[in-house]
C-alpha atoms as a PDB file:
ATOM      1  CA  UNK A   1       5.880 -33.210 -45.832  1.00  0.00           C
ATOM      2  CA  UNK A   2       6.602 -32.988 -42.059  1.00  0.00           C
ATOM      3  CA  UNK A   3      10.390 -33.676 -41.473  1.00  0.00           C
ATOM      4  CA  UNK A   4      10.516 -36.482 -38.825  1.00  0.00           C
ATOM      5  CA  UNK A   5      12.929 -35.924 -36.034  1.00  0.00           C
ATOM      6  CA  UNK A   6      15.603 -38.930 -35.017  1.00  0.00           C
ATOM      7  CA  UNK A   7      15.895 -38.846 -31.268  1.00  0.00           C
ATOM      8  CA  UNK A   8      18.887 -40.393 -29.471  1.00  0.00           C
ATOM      9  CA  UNK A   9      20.300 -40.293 -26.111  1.00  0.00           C
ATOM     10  CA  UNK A  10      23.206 -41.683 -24.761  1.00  0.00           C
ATOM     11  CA  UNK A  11      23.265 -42.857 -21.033  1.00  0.00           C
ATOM     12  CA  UNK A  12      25.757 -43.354 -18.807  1.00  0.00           C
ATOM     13  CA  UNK A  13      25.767 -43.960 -15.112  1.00  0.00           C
ATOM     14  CA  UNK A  14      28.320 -44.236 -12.075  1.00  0.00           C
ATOM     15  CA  UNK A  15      27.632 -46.866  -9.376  1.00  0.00           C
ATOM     16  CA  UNK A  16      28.574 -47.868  -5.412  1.00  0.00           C
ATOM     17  CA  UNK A  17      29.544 -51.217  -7.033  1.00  0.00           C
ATOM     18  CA  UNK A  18      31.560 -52.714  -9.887  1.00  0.00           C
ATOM     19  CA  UNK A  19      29.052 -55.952  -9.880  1.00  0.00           C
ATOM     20  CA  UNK A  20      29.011 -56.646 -13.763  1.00  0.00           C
ATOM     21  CA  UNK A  21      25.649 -59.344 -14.201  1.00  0.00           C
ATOM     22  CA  UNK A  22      24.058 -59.112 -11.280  1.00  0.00           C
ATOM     23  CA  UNK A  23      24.113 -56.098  -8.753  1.00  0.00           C
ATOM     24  CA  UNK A  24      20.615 -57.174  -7.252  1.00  0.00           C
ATOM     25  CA  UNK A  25      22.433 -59.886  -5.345  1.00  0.00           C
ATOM     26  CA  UNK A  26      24.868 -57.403  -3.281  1.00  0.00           C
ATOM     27  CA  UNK A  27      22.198 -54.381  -3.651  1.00  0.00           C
ATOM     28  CA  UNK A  28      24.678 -51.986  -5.714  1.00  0.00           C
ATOM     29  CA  UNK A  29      22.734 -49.074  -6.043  1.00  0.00           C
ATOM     30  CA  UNK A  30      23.382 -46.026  -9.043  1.00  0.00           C
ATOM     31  CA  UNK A  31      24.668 -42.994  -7.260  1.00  0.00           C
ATOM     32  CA  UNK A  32      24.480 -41.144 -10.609  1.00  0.00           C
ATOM     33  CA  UNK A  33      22.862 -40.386 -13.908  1.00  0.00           C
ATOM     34  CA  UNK A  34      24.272 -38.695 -17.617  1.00  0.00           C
ATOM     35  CA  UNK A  35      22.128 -38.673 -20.742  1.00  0.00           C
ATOM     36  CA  UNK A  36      23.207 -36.716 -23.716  1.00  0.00           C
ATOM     37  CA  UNK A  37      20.298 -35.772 -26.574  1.00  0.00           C
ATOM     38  CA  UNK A  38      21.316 -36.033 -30.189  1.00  0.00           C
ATOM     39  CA  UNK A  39      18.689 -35.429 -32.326  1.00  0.00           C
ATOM     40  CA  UNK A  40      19.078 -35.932 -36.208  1.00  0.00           C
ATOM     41  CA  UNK A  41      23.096 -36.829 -35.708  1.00  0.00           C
ATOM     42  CA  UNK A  42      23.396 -33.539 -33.932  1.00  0.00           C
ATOM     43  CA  UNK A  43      24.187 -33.227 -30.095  1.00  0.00           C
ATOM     44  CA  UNK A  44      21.878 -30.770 -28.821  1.00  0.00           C
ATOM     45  CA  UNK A  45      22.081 -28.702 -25.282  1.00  0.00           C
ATOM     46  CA  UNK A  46      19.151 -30.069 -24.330  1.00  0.00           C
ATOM     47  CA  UNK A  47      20.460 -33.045 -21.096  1.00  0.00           C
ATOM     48  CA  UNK A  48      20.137 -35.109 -17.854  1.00  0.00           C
ATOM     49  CA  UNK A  49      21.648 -35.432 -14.851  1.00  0.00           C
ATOM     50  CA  UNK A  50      21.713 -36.285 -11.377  1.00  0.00           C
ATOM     51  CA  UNK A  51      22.828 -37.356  -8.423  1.00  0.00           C
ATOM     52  CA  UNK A  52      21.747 -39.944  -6.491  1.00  0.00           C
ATOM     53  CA  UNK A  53      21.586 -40.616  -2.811  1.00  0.00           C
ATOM     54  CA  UNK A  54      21.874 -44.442  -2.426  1.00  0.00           C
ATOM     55  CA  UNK A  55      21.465 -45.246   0.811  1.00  0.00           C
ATOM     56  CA  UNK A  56      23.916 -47.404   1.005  1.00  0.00           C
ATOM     57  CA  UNK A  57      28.353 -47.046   1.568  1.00  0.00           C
ATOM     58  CA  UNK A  58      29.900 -46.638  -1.807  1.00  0.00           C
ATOM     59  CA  UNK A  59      32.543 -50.012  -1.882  1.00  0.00           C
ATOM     60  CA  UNK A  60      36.088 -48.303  -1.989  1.00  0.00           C
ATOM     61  CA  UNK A  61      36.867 -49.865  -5.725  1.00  0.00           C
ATOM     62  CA  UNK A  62      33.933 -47.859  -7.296  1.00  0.00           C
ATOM     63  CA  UNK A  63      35.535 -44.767  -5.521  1.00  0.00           C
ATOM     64  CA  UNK A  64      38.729 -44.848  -7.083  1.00  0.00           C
ATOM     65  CA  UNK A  65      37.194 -44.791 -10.236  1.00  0.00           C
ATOM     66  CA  UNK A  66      34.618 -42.167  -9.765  1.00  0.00           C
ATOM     67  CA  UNK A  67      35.739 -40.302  -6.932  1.00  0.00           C
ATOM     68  CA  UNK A  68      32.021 -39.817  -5.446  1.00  0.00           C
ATOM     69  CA  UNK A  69      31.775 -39.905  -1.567  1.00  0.00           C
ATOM     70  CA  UNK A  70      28.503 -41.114   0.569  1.00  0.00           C
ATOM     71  CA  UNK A  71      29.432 -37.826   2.243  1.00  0.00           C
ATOM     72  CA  UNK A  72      28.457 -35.900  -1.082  1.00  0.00           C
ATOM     73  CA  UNK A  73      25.618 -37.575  -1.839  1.00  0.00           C
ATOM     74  CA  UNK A  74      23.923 -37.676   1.644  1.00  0.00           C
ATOM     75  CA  UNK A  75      21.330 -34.827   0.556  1.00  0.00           C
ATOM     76  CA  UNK A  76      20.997 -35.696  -3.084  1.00  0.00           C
ATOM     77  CA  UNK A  77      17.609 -37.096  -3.773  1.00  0.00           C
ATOM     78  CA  UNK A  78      17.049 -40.727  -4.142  1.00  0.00           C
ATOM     79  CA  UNK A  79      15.934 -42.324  -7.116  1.00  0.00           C
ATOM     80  CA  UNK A  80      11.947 -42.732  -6.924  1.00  0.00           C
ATOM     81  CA  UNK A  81      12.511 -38.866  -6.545  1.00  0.00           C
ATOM     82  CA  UNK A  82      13.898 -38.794 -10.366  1.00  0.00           C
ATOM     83  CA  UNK A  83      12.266 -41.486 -11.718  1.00  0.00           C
ATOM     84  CA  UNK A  84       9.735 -39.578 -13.873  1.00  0.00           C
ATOM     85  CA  UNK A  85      11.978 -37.102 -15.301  1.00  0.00           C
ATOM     86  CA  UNK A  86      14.377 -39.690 -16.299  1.00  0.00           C
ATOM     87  CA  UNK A  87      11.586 -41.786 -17.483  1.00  0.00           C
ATOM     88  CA  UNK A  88      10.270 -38.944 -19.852  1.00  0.00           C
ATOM     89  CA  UNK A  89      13.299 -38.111 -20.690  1.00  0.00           C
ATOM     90  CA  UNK A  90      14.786 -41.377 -22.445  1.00  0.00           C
ATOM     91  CA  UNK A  91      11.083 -42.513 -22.997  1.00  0.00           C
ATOM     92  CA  UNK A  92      10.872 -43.568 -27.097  1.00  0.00           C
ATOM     93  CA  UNK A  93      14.224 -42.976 -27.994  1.00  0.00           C
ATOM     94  CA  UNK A  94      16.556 -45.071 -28.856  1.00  0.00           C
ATOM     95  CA  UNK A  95      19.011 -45.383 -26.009  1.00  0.00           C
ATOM     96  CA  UNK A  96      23.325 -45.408 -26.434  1.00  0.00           C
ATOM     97  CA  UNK A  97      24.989 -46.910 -23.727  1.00  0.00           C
ATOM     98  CA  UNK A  98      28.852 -48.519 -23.833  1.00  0.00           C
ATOM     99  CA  UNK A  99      28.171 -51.707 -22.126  1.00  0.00           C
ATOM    100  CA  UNK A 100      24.970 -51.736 -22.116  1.00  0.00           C
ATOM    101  CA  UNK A 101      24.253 -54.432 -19.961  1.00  0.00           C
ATOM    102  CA  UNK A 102      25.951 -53.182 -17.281  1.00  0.00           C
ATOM    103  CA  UNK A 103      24.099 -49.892 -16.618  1.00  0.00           C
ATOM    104  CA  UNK A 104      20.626 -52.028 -17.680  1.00  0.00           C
ATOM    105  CA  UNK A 105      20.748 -53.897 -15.160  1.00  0.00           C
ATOM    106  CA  UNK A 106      21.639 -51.191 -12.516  1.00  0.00           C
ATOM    107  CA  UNK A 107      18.882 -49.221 -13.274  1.00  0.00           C
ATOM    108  CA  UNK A 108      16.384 -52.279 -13.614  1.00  0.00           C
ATOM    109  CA  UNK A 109      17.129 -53.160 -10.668  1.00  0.00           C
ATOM    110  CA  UNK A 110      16.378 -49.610  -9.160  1.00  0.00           C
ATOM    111  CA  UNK A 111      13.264 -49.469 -11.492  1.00  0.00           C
ATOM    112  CA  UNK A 112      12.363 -53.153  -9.282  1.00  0.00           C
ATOM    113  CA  UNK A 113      12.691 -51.764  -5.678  1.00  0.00           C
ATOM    114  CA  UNK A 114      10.010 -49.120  -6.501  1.00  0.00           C
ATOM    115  CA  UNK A 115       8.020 -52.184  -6.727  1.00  0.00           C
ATOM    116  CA  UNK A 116       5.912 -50.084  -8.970  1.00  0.00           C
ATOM    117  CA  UNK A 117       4.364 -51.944 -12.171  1.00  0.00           C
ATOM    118  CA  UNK A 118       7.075 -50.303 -13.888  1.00  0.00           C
ATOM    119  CA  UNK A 119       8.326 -52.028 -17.489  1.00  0.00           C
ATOM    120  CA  UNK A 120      11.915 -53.054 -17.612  1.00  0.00           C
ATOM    121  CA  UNK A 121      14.140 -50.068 -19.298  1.00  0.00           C
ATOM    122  CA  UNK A 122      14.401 -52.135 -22.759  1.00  0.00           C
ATOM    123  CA  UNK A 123      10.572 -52.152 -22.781  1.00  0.00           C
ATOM    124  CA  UNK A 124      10.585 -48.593 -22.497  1.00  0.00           C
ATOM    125  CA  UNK A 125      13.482 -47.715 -25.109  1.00  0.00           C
ATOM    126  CA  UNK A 126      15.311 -49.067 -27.802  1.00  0.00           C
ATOM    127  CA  UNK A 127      18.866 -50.017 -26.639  1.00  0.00           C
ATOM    128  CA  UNK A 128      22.198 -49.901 -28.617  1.00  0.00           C
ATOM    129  CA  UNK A 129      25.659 -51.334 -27.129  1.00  0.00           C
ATOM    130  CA  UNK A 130      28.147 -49.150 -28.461  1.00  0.00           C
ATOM    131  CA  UNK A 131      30.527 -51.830 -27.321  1.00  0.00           C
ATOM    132  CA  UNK A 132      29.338 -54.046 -29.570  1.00  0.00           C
ATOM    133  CA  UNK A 133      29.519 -51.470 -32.433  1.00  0.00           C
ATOM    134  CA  UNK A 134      32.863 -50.805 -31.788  1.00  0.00           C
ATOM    135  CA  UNK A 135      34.143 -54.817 -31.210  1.00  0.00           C
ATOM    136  CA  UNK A 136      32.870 -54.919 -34.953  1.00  0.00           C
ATOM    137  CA  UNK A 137      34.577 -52.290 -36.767  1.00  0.00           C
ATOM    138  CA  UNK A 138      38.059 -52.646 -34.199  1.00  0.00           C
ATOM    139  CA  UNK A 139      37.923 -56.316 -33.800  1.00  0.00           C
ATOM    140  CA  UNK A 140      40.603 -57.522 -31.497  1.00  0.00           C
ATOM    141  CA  UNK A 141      41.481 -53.450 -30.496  1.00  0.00           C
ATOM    142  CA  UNK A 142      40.826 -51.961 -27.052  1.00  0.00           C
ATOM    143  CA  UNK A 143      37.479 -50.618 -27.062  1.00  0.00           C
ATOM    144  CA  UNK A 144      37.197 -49.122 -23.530  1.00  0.00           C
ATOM    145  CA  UNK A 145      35.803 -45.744 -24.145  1.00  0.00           C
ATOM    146  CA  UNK A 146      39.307 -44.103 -23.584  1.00  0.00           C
ATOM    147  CA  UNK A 147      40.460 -46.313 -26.123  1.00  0.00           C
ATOM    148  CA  UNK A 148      38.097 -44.754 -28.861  1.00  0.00           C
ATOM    149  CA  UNK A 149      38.256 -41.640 -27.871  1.00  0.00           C
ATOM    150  CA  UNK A 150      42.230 -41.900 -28.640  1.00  0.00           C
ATOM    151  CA  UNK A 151      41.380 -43.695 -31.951  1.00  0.00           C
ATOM    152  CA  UNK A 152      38.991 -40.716 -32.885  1.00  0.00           C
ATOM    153  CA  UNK A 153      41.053 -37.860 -32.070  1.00  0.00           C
ATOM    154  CA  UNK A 154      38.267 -36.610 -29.114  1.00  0.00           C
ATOM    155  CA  UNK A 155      39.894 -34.446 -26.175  1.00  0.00           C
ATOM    156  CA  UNK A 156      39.865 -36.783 -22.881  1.00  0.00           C
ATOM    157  CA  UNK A 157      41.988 -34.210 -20.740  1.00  0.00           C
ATOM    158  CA  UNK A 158      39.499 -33.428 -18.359  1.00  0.00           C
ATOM    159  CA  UNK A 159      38.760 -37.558 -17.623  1.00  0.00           C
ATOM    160  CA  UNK A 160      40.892 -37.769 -14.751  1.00  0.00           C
ATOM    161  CA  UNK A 161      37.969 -39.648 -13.108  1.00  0.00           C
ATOM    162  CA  UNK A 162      34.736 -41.458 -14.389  1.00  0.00           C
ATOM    163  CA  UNK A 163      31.344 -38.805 -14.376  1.00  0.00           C
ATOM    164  CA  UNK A 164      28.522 -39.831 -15.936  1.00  0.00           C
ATOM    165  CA  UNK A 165      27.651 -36.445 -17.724  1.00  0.00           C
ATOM    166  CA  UNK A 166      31.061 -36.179 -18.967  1.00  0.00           C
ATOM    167  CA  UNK A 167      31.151 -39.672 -20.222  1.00  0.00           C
ATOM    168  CA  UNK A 168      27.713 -39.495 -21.845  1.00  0.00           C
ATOM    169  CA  UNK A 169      29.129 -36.754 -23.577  1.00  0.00           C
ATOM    170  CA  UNK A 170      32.194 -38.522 -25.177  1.00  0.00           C
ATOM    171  CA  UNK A 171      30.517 -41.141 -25.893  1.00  0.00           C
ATOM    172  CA  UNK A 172      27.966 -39.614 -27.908  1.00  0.00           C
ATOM    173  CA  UNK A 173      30.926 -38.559 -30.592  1.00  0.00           C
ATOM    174  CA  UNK A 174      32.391 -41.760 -30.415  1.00  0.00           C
ATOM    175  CA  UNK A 175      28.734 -43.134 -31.414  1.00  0.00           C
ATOM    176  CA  UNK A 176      28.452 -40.160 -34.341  1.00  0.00           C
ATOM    177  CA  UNK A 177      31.981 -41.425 -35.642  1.00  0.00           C
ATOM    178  CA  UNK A 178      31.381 -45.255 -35.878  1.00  0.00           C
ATOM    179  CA  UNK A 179      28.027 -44.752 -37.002  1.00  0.00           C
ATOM    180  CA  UNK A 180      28.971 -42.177 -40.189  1.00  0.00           C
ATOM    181  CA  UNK A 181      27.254 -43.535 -43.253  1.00  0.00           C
ATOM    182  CA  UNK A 182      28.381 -46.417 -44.514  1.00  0.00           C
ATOM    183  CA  UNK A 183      31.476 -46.301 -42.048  1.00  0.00           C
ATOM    184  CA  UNK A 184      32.991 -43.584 -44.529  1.00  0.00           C
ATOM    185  CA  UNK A 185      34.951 -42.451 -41.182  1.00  0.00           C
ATOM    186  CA  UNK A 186      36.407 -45.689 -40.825  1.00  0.00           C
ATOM    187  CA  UNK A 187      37.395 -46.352 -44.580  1.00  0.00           C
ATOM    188  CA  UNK A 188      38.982 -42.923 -44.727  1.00  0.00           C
ATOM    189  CA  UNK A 189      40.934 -43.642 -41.460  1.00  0.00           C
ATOM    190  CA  UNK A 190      42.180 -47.383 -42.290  1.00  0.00           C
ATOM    191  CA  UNK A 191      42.963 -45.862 -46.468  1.00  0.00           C
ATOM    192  CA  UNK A 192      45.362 -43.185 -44.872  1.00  0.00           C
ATOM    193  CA  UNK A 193      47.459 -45.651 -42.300  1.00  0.00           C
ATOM    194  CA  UNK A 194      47.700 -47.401 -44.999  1.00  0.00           C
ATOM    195  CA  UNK A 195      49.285 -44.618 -47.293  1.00  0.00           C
ATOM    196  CA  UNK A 196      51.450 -43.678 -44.520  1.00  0.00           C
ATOM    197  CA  UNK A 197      52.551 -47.525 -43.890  1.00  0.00           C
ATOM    198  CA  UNK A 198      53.177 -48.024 -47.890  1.00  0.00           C
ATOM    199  CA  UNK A 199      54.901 -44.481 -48.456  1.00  0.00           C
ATOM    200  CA  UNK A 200      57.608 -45.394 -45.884  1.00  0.00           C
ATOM    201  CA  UNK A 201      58.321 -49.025 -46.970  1.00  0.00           C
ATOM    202  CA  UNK A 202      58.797 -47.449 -50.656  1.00  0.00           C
ATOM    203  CA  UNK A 203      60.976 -44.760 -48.936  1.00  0.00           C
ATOM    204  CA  UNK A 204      63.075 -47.380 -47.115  1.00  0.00           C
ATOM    205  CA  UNK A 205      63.173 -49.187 -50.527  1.00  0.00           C
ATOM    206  CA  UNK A 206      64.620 -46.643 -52.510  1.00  0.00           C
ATOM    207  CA  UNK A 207      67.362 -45.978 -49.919  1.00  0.00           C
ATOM    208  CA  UNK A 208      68.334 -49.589 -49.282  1.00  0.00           C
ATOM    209  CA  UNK A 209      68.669 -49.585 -53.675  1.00  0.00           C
ATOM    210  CA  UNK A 210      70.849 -45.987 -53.529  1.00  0.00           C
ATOM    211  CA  UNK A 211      73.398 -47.797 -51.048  1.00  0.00           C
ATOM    212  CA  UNK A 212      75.578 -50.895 -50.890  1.00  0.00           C
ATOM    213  CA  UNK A 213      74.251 -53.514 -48.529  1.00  0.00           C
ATOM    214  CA  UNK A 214      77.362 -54.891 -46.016  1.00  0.00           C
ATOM    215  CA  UNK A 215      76.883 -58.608 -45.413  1.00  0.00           C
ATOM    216  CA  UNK A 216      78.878 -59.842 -42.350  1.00  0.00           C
ATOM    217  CA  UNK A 217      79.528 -63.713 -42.793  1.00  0.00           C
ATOM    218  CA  UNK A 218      79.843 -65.762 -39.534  1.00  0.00           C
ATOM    219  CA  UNK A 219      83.434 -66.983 -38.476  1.00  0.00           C
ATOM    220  CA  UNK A 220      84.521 -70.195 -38.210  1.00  0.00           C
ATOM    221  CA  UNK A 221      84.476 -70.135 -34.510  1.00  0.00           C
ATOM    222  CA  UNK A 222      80.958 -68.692 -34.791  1.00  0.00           C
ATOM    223  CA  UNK A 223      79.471 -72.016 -36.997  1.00  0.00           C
ATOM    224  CA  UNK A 224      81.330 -74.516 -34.783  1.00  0.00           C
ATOM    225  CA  UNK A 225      79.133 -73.015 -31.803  1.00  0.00           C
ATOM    226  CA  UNK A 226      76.449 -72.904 -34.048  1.00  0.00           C
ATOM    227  CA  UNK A 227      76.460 -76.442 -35.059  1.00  0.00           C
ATOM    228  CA  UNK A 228      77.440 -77.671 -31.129  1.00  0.00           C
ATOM    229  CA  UNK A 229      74.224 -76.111 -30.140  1.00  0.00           C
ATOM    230  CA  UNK A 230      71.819 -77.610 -32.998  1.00  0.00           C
ATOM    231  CA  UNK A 231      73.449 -80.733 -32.166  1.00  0.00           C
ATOM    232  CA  UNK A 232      72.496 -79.907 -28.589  1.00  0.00           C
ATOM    233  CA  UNK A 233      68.491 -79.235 -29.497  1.00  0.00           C
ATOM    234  CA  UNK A 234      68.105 -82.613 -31.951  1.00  0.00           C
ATOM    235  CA  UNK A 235      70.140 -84.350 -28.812  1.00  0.00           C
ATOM    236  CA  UNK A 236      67.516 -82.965 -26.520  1.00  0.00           C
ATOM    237  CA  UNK A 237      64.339 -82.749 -28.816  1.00  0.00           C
ATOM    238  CA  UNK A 238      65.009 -85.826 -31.172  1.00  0.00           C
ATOM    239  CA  UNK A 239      65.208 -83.135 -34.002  1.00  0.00           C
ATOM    240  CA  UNK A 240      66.129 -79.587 -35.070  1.00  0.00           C
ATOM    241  CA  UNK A 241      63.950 -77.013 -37.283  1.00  0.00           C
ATOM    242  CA  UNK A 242      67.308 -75.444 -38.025  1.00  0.00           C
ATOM    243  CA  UNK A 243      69.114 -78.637 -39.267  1.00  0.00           C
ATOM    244  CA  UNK A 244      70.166 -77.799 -43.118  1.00  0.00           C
ATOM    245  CA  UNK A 245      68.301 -81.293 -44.768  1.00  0.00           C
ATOM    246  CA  UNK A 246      69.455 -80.549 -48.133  1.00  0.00           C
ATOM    247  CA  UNK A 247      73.024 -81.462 -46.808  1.00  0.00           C
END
C-alpha cells in the first residue's frame, strides 16, 4: 500500500503596512515572503522565499519592526514576477499561518491587482490559524509568537527583528508542539508545573510544622486606630465589610 504523504507549509510574510482587515484601502503591499515545508510532522529543507519590490514607501511603523528599507528592495522583483512559484509551491497543502487573516488578506489583495482570474488563496489551500490553536490550549496567555516560543523552550536569539523566513521557521515548531497527538505535549507540560507547584507547598508545609509560629497581637493604640478608621468607612459608605457583626 502506497504511504500517502501529509504536506504542510507554514507562511509568513512582512509588509509596508500594519493595516490589520483591510490593506486594499491604503494599498499596503507585501515586501516579503517565508514558507516552511513539513511533510509527515517533519520540517524538511525543501523552502520559499523572497523579496518583494512594492512599489510603494514602506510606512516607518512597519520598519521598526522588520527593518526592510525601499532602498533594499528597489531591484527585488515584484510580485506577478513570483506569483507562480509561490502558487505551486503552497498549491494543495494545507497552509500554517499565525494570524491568518492578516497575511490572507495581504496577499489576496496582491493576487487582485494582477487582475488575473486568479482564485482567492483559501480557494487554493487549506488554511490553519495557529492563533487560534494556541488561544485554545493557552486561553487567556500571550500568544504572540514570541510568547510560544518562550512557553516551548524554542531558541528566539536571533529575532531581534521580524523576517519572514525566520518566522516561518519558528512557527512551524510551535505548530509541531501544539499539534502533538492528543496534546500529549501540553498534558506533560501542565502535569509537571503542577508537581513543581505541589512539591513546594508540601515543602513549605513541613517547615512551617518543624517550627514555632510567632503571632504578634495588635496594641491597644493599634485597635483604637483601627476602629477610628472603620468608623470612618461606615461614616462615609453607610457600612463597613470589616465591621465584627457577631459583636
Amino acid at each position: 500500500m502506497k504511504k500517502i504523504n501529509i504536506r504542510q507549509v507554514v507562511l509568513d510574510t512582512e509588509t509596508t503596512g500594519m493595516n490589520l482587515s483591510y490593506p486594499y484601502y491604503i494599498g499596503h503591499r507585501i515586501i516579503e515572503i517565508g514558507i516552511i515545508e513539513i511533510i509527515n510532522r517533519n520540517i524538511t529543507k525543501n523552502y520559499f522565499h523572497t523579496y518583494l519590490n512594492p512599489q510603494r514607501t514602506i510606512s516607518k511603523e512597519a520598519f521598526n519592526i522588520h527593518g526592510i528599507s525601499n532602498q533594499f528592495l528597489s531591484k527585488k522583483p515584484i510580485f506577478s514576477d513570483i506569483l507562480d512559484n509561490f502558487i505551486n509551491f503552497i498549491k494543495g497543502a494545507e497552509l500554517i499561518i499565525h494570524n491568518a487573516q492578516f497575511d490572507i488578506n495581504f496577499i489576496n489583495y496582491e493576487l487582485s491587482l494582477l487582475k488575473k482570474k486568479i482564485p482567492k488563496i483559501e480557494n487554493i489551500c487549506t488554511i490553519t490559524d495557529t492563533l487560534k490553536i494556541a488561544r485554545n490550549i493557552f486561553p487567556g496567555k500571550r500568544n504572540s509568537l514570541n510568547s510560544l516560543c518562550n512557553r516551548f523552550n524554542i531558541n528566539i536569539s536571533k529575532r531581534n527583528l521580524h523576517g519572514a523566513l525566520l518566522d516561518a521557521k519558528l512557527l512551524a515548531y510551535v505548530f509541531l508542539f501544539m499539534t502533538t497527538k492528543q496534546n500529549s505535549f501540553k498534558l506533560k507540560f501542565l502535569k509537571e508545573k503542577n508537581n513543581i507547584f505541589n512539591n513546594k507547598l508540601k515543602f513549605l508545609y513541613k517547615n512551617l510544622k518543624r517550627k514555632n509560629i510567632l503571632v504578634i497581637h495588635a496594641s491597644k493604640e493599634e485597635l483604637k486606630l483601627h476602629k477610628l478608621k472603620l468608623n470612618l468607612i461606615k461614616k462615609k459608605c453607610g457600612f463597613s465589610l470589616w465591621e465584627n457583626k457577631n459583636k
